[in-house]
N, C-alpha and C. Protein backbone atom coordinates (compact mmCIF):
# COMPACT_ATOMS: atom_id res chain seq x y z
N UNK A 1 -4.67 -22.46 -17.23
CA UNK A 1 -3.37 -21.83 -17.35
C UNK A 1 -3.49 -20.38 -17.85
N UNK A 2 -4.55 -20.53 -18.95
CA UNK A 2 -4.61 -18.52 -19.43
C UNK A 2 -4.76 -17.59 -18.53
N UNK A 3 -5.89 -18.30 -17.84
CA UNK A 3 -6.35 -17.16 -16.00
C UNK A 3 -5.16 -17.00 -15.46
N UNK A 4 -4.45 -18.02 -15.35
CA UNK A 4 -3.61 -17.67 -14.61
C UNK A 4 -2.16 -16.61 -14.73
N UNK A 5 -2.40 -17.20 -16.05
CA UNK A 5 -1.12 -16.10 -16.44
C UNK A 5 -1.37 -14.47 -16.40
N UNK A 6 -3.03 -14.65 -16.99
CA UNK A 6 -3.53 -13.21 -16.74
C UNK A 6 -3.27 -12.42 -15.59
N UNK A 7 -3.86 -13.44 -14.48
CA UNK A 7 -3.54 -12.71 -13.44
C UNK A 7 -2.26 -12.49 -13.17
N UNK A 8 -1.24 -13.43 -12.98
CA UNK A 8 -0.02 -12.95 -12.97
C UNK A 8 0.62 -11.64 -13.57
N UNK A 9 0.44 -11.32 -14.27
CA UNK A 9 0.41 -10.53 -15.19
C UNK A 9 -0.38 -9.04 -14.73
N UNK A 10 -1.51 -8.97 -14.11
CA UNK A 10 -2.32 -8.30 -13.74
C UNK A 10 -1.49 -8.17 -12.55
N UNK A 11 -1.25 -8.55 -11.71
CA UNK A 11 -0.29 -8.55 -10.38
C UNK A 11 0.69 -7.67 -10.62
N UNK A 12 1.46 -8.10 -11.77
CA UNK A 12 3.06 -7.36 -11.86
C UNK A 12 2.53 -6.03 -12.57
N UNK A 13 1.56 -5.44 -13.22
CA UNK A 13 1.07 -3.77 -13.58
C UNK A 13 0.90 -3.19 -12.36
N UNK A 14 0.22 -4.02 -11.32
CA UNK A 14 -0.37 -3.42 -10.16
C UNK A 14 0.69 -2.96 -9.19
N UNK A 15 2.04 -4.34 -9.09
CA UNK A 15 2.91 -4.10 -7.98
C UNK A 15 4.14 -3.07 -8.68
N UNK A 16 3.59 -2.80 -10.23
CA UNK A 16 5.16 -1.75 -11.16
C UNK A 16 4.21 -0.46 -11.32
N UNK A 17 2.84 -0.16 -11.04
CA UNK A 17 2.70 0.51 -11.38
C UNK A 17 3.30 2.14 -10.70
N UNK A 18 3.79 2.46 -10.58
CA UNK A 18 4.69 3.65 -10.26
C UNK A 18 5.66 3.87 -11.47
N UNK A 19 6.61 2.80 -11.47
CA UNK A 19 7.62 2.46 -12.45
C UNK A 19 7.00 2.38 -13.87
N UNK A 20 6.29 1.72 -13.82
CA UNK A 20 5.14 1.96 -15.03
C UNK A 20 4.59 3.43 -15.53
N UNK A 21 4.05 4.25 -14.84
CA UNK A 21 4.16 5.93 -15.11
C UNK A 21 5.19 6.56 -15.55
N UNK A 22 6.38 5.71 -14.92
CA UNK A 22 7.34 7.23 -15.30
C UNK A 22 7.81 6.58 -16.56
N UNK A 23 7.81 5.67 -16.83
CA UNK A 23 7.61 5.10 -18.50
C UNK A 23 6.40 5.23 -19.20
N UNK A 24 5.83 5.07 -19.38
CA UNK A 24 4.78 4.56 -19.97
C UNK A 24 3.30 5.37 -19.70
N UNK A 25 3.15 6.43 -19.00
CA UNK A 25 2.25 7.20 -18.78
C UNK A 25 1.50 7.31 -20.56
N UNK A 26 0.21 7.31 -19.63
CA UNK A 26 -1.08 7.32 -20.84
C UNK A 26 -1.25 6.33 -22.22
N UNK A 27 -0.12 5.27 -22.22
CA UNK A 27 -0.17 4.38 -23.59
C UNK A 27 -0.45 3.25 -22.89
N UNK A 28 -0.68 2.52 -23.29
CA UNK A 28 -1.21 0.90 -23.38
C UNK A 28 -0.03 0.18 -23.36
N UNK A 29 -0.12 -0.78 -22.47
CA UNK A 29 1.34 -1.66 -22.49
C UNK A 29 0.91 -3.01 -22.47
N UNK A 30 1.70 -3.91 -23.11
CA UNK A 30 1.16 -5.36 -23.88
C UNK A 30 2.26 -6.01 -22.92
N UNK A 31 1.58 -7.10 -21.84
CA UNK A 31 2.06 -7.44 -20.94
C UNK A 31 1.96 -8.87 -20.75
N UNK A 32 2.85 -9.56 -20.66
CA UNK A 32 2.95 -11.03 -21.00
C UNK A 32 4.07 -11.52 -20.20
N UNK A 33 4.00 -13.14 -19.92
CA UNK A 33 5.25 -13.07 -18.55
C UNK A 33 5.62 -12.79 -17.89
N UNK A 34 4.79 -11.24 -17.47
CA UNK A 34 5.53 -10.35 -16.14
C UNK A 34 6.44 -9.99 -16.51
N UNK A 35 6.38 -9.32 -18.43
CA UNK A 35 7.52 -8.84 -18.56
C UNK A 35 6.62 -7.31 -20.16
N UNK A 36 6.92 -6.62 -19.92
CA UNK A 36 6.53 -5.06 -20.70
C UNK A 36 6.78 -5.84 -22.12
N UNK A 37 5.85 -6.17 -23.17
CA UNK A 37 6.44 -6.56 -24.43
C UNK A 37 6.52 -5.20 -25.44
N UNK A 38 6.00 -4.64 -25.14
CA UNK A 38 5.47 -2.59 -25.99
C UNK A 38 4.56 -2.03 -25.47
N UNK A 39 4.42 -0.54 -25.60
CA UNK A 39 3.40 0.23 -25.44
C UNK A 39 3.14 0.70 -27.11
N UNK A 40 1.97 1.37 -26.90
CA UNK A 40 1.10 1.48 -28.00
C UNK A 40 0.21 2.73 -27.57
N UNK A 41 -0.41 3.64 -28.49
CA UNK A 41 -1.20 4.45 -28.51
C UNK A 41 -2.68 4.06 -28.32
N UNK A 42 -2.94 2.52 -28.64
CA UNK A 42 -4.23 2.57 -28.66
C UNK A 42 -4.42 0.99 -28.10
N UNK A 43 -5.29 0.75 -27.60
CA UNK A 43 -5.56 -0.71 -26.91
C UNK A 43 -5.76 -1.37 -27.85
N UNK A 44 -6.49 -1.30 -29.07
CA UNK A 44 -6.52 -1.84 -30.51
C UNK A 44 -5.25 -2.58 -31.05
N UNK A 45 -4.06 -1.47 -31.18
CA UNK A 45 -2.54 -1.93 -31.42
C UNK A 45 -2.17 -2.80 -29.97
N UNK A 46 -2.36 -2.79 -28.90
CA UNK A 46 -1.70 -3.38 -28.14
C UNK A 46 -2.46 -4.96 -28.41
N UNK A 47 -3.18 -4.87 -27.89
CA UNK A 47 -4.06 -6.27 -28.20
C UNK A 47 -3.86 -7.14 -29.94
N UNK A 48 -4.02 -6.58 -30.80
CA UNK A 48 -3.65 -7.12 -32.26
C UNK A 48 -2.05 -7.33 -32.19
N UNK A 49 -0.97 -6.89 -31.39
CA UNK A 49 0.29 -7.32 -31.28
C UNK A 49 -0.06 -8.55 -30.74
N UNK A 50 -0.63 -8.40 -28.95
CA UNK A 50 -0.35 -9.70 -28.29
C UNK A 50 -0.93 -10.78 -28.84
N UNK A 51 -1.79 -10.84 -29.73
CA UNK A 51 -2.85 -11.69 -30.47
C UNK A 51 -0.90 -12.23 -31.67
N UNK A 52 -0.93 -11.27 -32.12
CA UNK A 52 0.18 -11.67 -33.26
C UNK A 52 1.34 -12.29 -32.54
N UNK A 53 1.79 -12.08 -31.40
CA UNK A 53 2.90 -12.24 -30.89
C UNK A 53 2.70 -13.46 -29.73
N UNK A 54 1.84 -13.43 -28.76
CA UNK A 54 1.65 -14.46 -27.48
C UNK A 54 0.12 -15.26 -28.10
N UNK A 55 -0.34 -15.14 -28.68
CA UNK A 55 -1.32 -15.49 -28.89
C UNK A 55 -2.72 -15.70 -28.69
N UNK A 56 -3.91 -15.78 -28.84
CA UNK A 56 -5.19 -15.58 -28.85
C UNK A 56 -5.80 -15.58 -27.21
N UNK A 57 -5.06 -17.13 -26.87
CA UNK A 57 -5.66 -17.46 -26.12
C UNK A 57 -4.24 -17.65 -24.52
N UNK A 58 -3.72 -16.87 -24.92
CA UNK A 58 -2.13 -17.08 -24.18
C UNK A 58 -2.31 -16.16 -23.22
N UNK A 59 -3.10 -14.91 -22.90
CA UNK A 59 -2.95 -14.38 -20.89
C UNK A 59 -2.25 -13.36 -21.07
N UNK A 60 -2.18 -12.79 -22.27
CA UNK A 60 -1.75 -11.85 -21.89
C UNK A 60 -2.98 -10.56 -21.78
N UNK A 61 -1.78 -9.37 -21.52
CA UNK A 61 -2.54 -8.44 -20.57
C UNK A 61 -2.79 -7.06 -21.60
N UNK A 62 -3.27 -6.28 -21.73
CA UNK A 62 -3.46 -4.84 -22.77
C UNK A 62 -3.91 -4.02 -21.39
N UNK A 63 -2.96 -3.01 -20.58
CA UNK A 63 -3.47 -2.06 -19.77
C UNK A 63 -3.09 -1.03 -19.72
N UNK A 64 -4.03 0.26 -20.11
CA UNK A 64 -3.47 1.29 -19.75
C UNK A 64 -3.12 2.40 -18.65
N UNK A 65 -1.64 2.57 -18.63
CA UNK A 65 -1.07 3.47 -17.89
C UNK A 65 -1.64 4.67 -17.76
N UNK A 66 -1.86 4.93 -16.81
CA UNK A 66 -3.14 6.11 -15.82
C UNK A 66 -2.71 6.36 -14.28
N UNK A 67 -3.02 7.60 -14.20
CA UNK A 67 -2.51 7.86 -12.21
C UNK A 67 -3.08 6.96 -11.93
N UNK A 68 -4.74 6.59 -12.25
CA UNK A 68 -5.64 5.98 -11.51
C UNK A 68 -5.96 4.62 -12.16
N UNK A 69 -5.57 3.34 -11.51
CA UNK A 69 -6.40 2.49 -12.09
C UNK A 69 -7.34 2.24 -12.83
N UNK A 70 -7.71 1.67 -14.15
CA UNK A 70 -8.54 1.60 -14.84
C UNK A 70 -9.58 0.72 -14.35
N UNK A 71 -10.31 0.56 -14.82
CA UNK A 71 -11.43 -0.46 -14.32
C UNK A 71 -11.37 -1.65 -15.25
N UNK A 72 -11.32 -2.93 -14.73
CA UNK A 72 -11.03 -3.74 -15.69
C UNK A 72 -11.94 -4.83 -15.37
N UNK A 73 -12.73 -5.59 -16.61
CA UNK A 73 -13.64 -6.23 -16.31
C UNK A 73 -12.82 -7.69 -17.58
N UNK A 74 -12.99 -8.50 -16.49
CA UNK A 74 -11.80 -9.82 -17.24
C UNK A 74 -13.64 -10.58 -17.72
N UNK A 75 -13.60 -11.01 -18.95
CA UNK A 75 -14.78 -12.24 -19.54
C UNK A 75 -14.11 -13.51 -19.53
N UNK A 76 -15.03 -14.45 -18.94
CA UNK A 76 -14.28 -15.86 -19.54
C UNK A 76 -15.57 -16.56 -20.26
N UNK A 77 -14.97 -17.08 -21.43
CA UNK A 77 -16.41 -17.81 -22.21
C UNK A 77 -15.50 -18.94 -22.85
N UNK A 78 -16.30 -19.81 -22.52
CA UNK A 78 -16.16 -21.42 -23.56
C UNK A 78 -16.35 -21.72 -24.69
N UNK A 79 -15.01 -21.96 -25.46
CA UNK A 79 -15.32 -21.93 -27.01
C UNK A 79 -15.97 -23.61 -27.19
């Protein structure tokens, strides 16, 4: 279910990203449900929110807003 939400999630930055710039240009946006929960100055703050707020292991997303796609490398490991 986490993958999946991730990706979901990863989907809706990709298919808003336009709409996403003219908001949110250059900050980090904490993305959960396919829905904007904040932006943030630093991927640090975005991620320690979604950790505080959706939780550890809950899918959500920390990406930052850029003309250009970031490069994003997803880990999965077995606790």
């Amino acid at each position: 279910m986490r993958l999946e939400n991730l990706k979901k999630n990863w989907e809706y930055v990709k298919e808003n990203r336009k709409l996403l710039l003219n908001t949110y240009w250059n900050k980090y946006v904490l993305v959960y449900n396919e829905k904007v929960l904040g932006s943030f100055d630093t991927y640090a703050d975005a991620a320690n929110e979604g950790i505080r707020n959706c939780g550890l292991y809950s899918g959500f997303l920390v990406e930052w807003i850029i003309e250009k796609e970031p490069l994003n490398i997803v880990v999965s490991a077995k606790l």
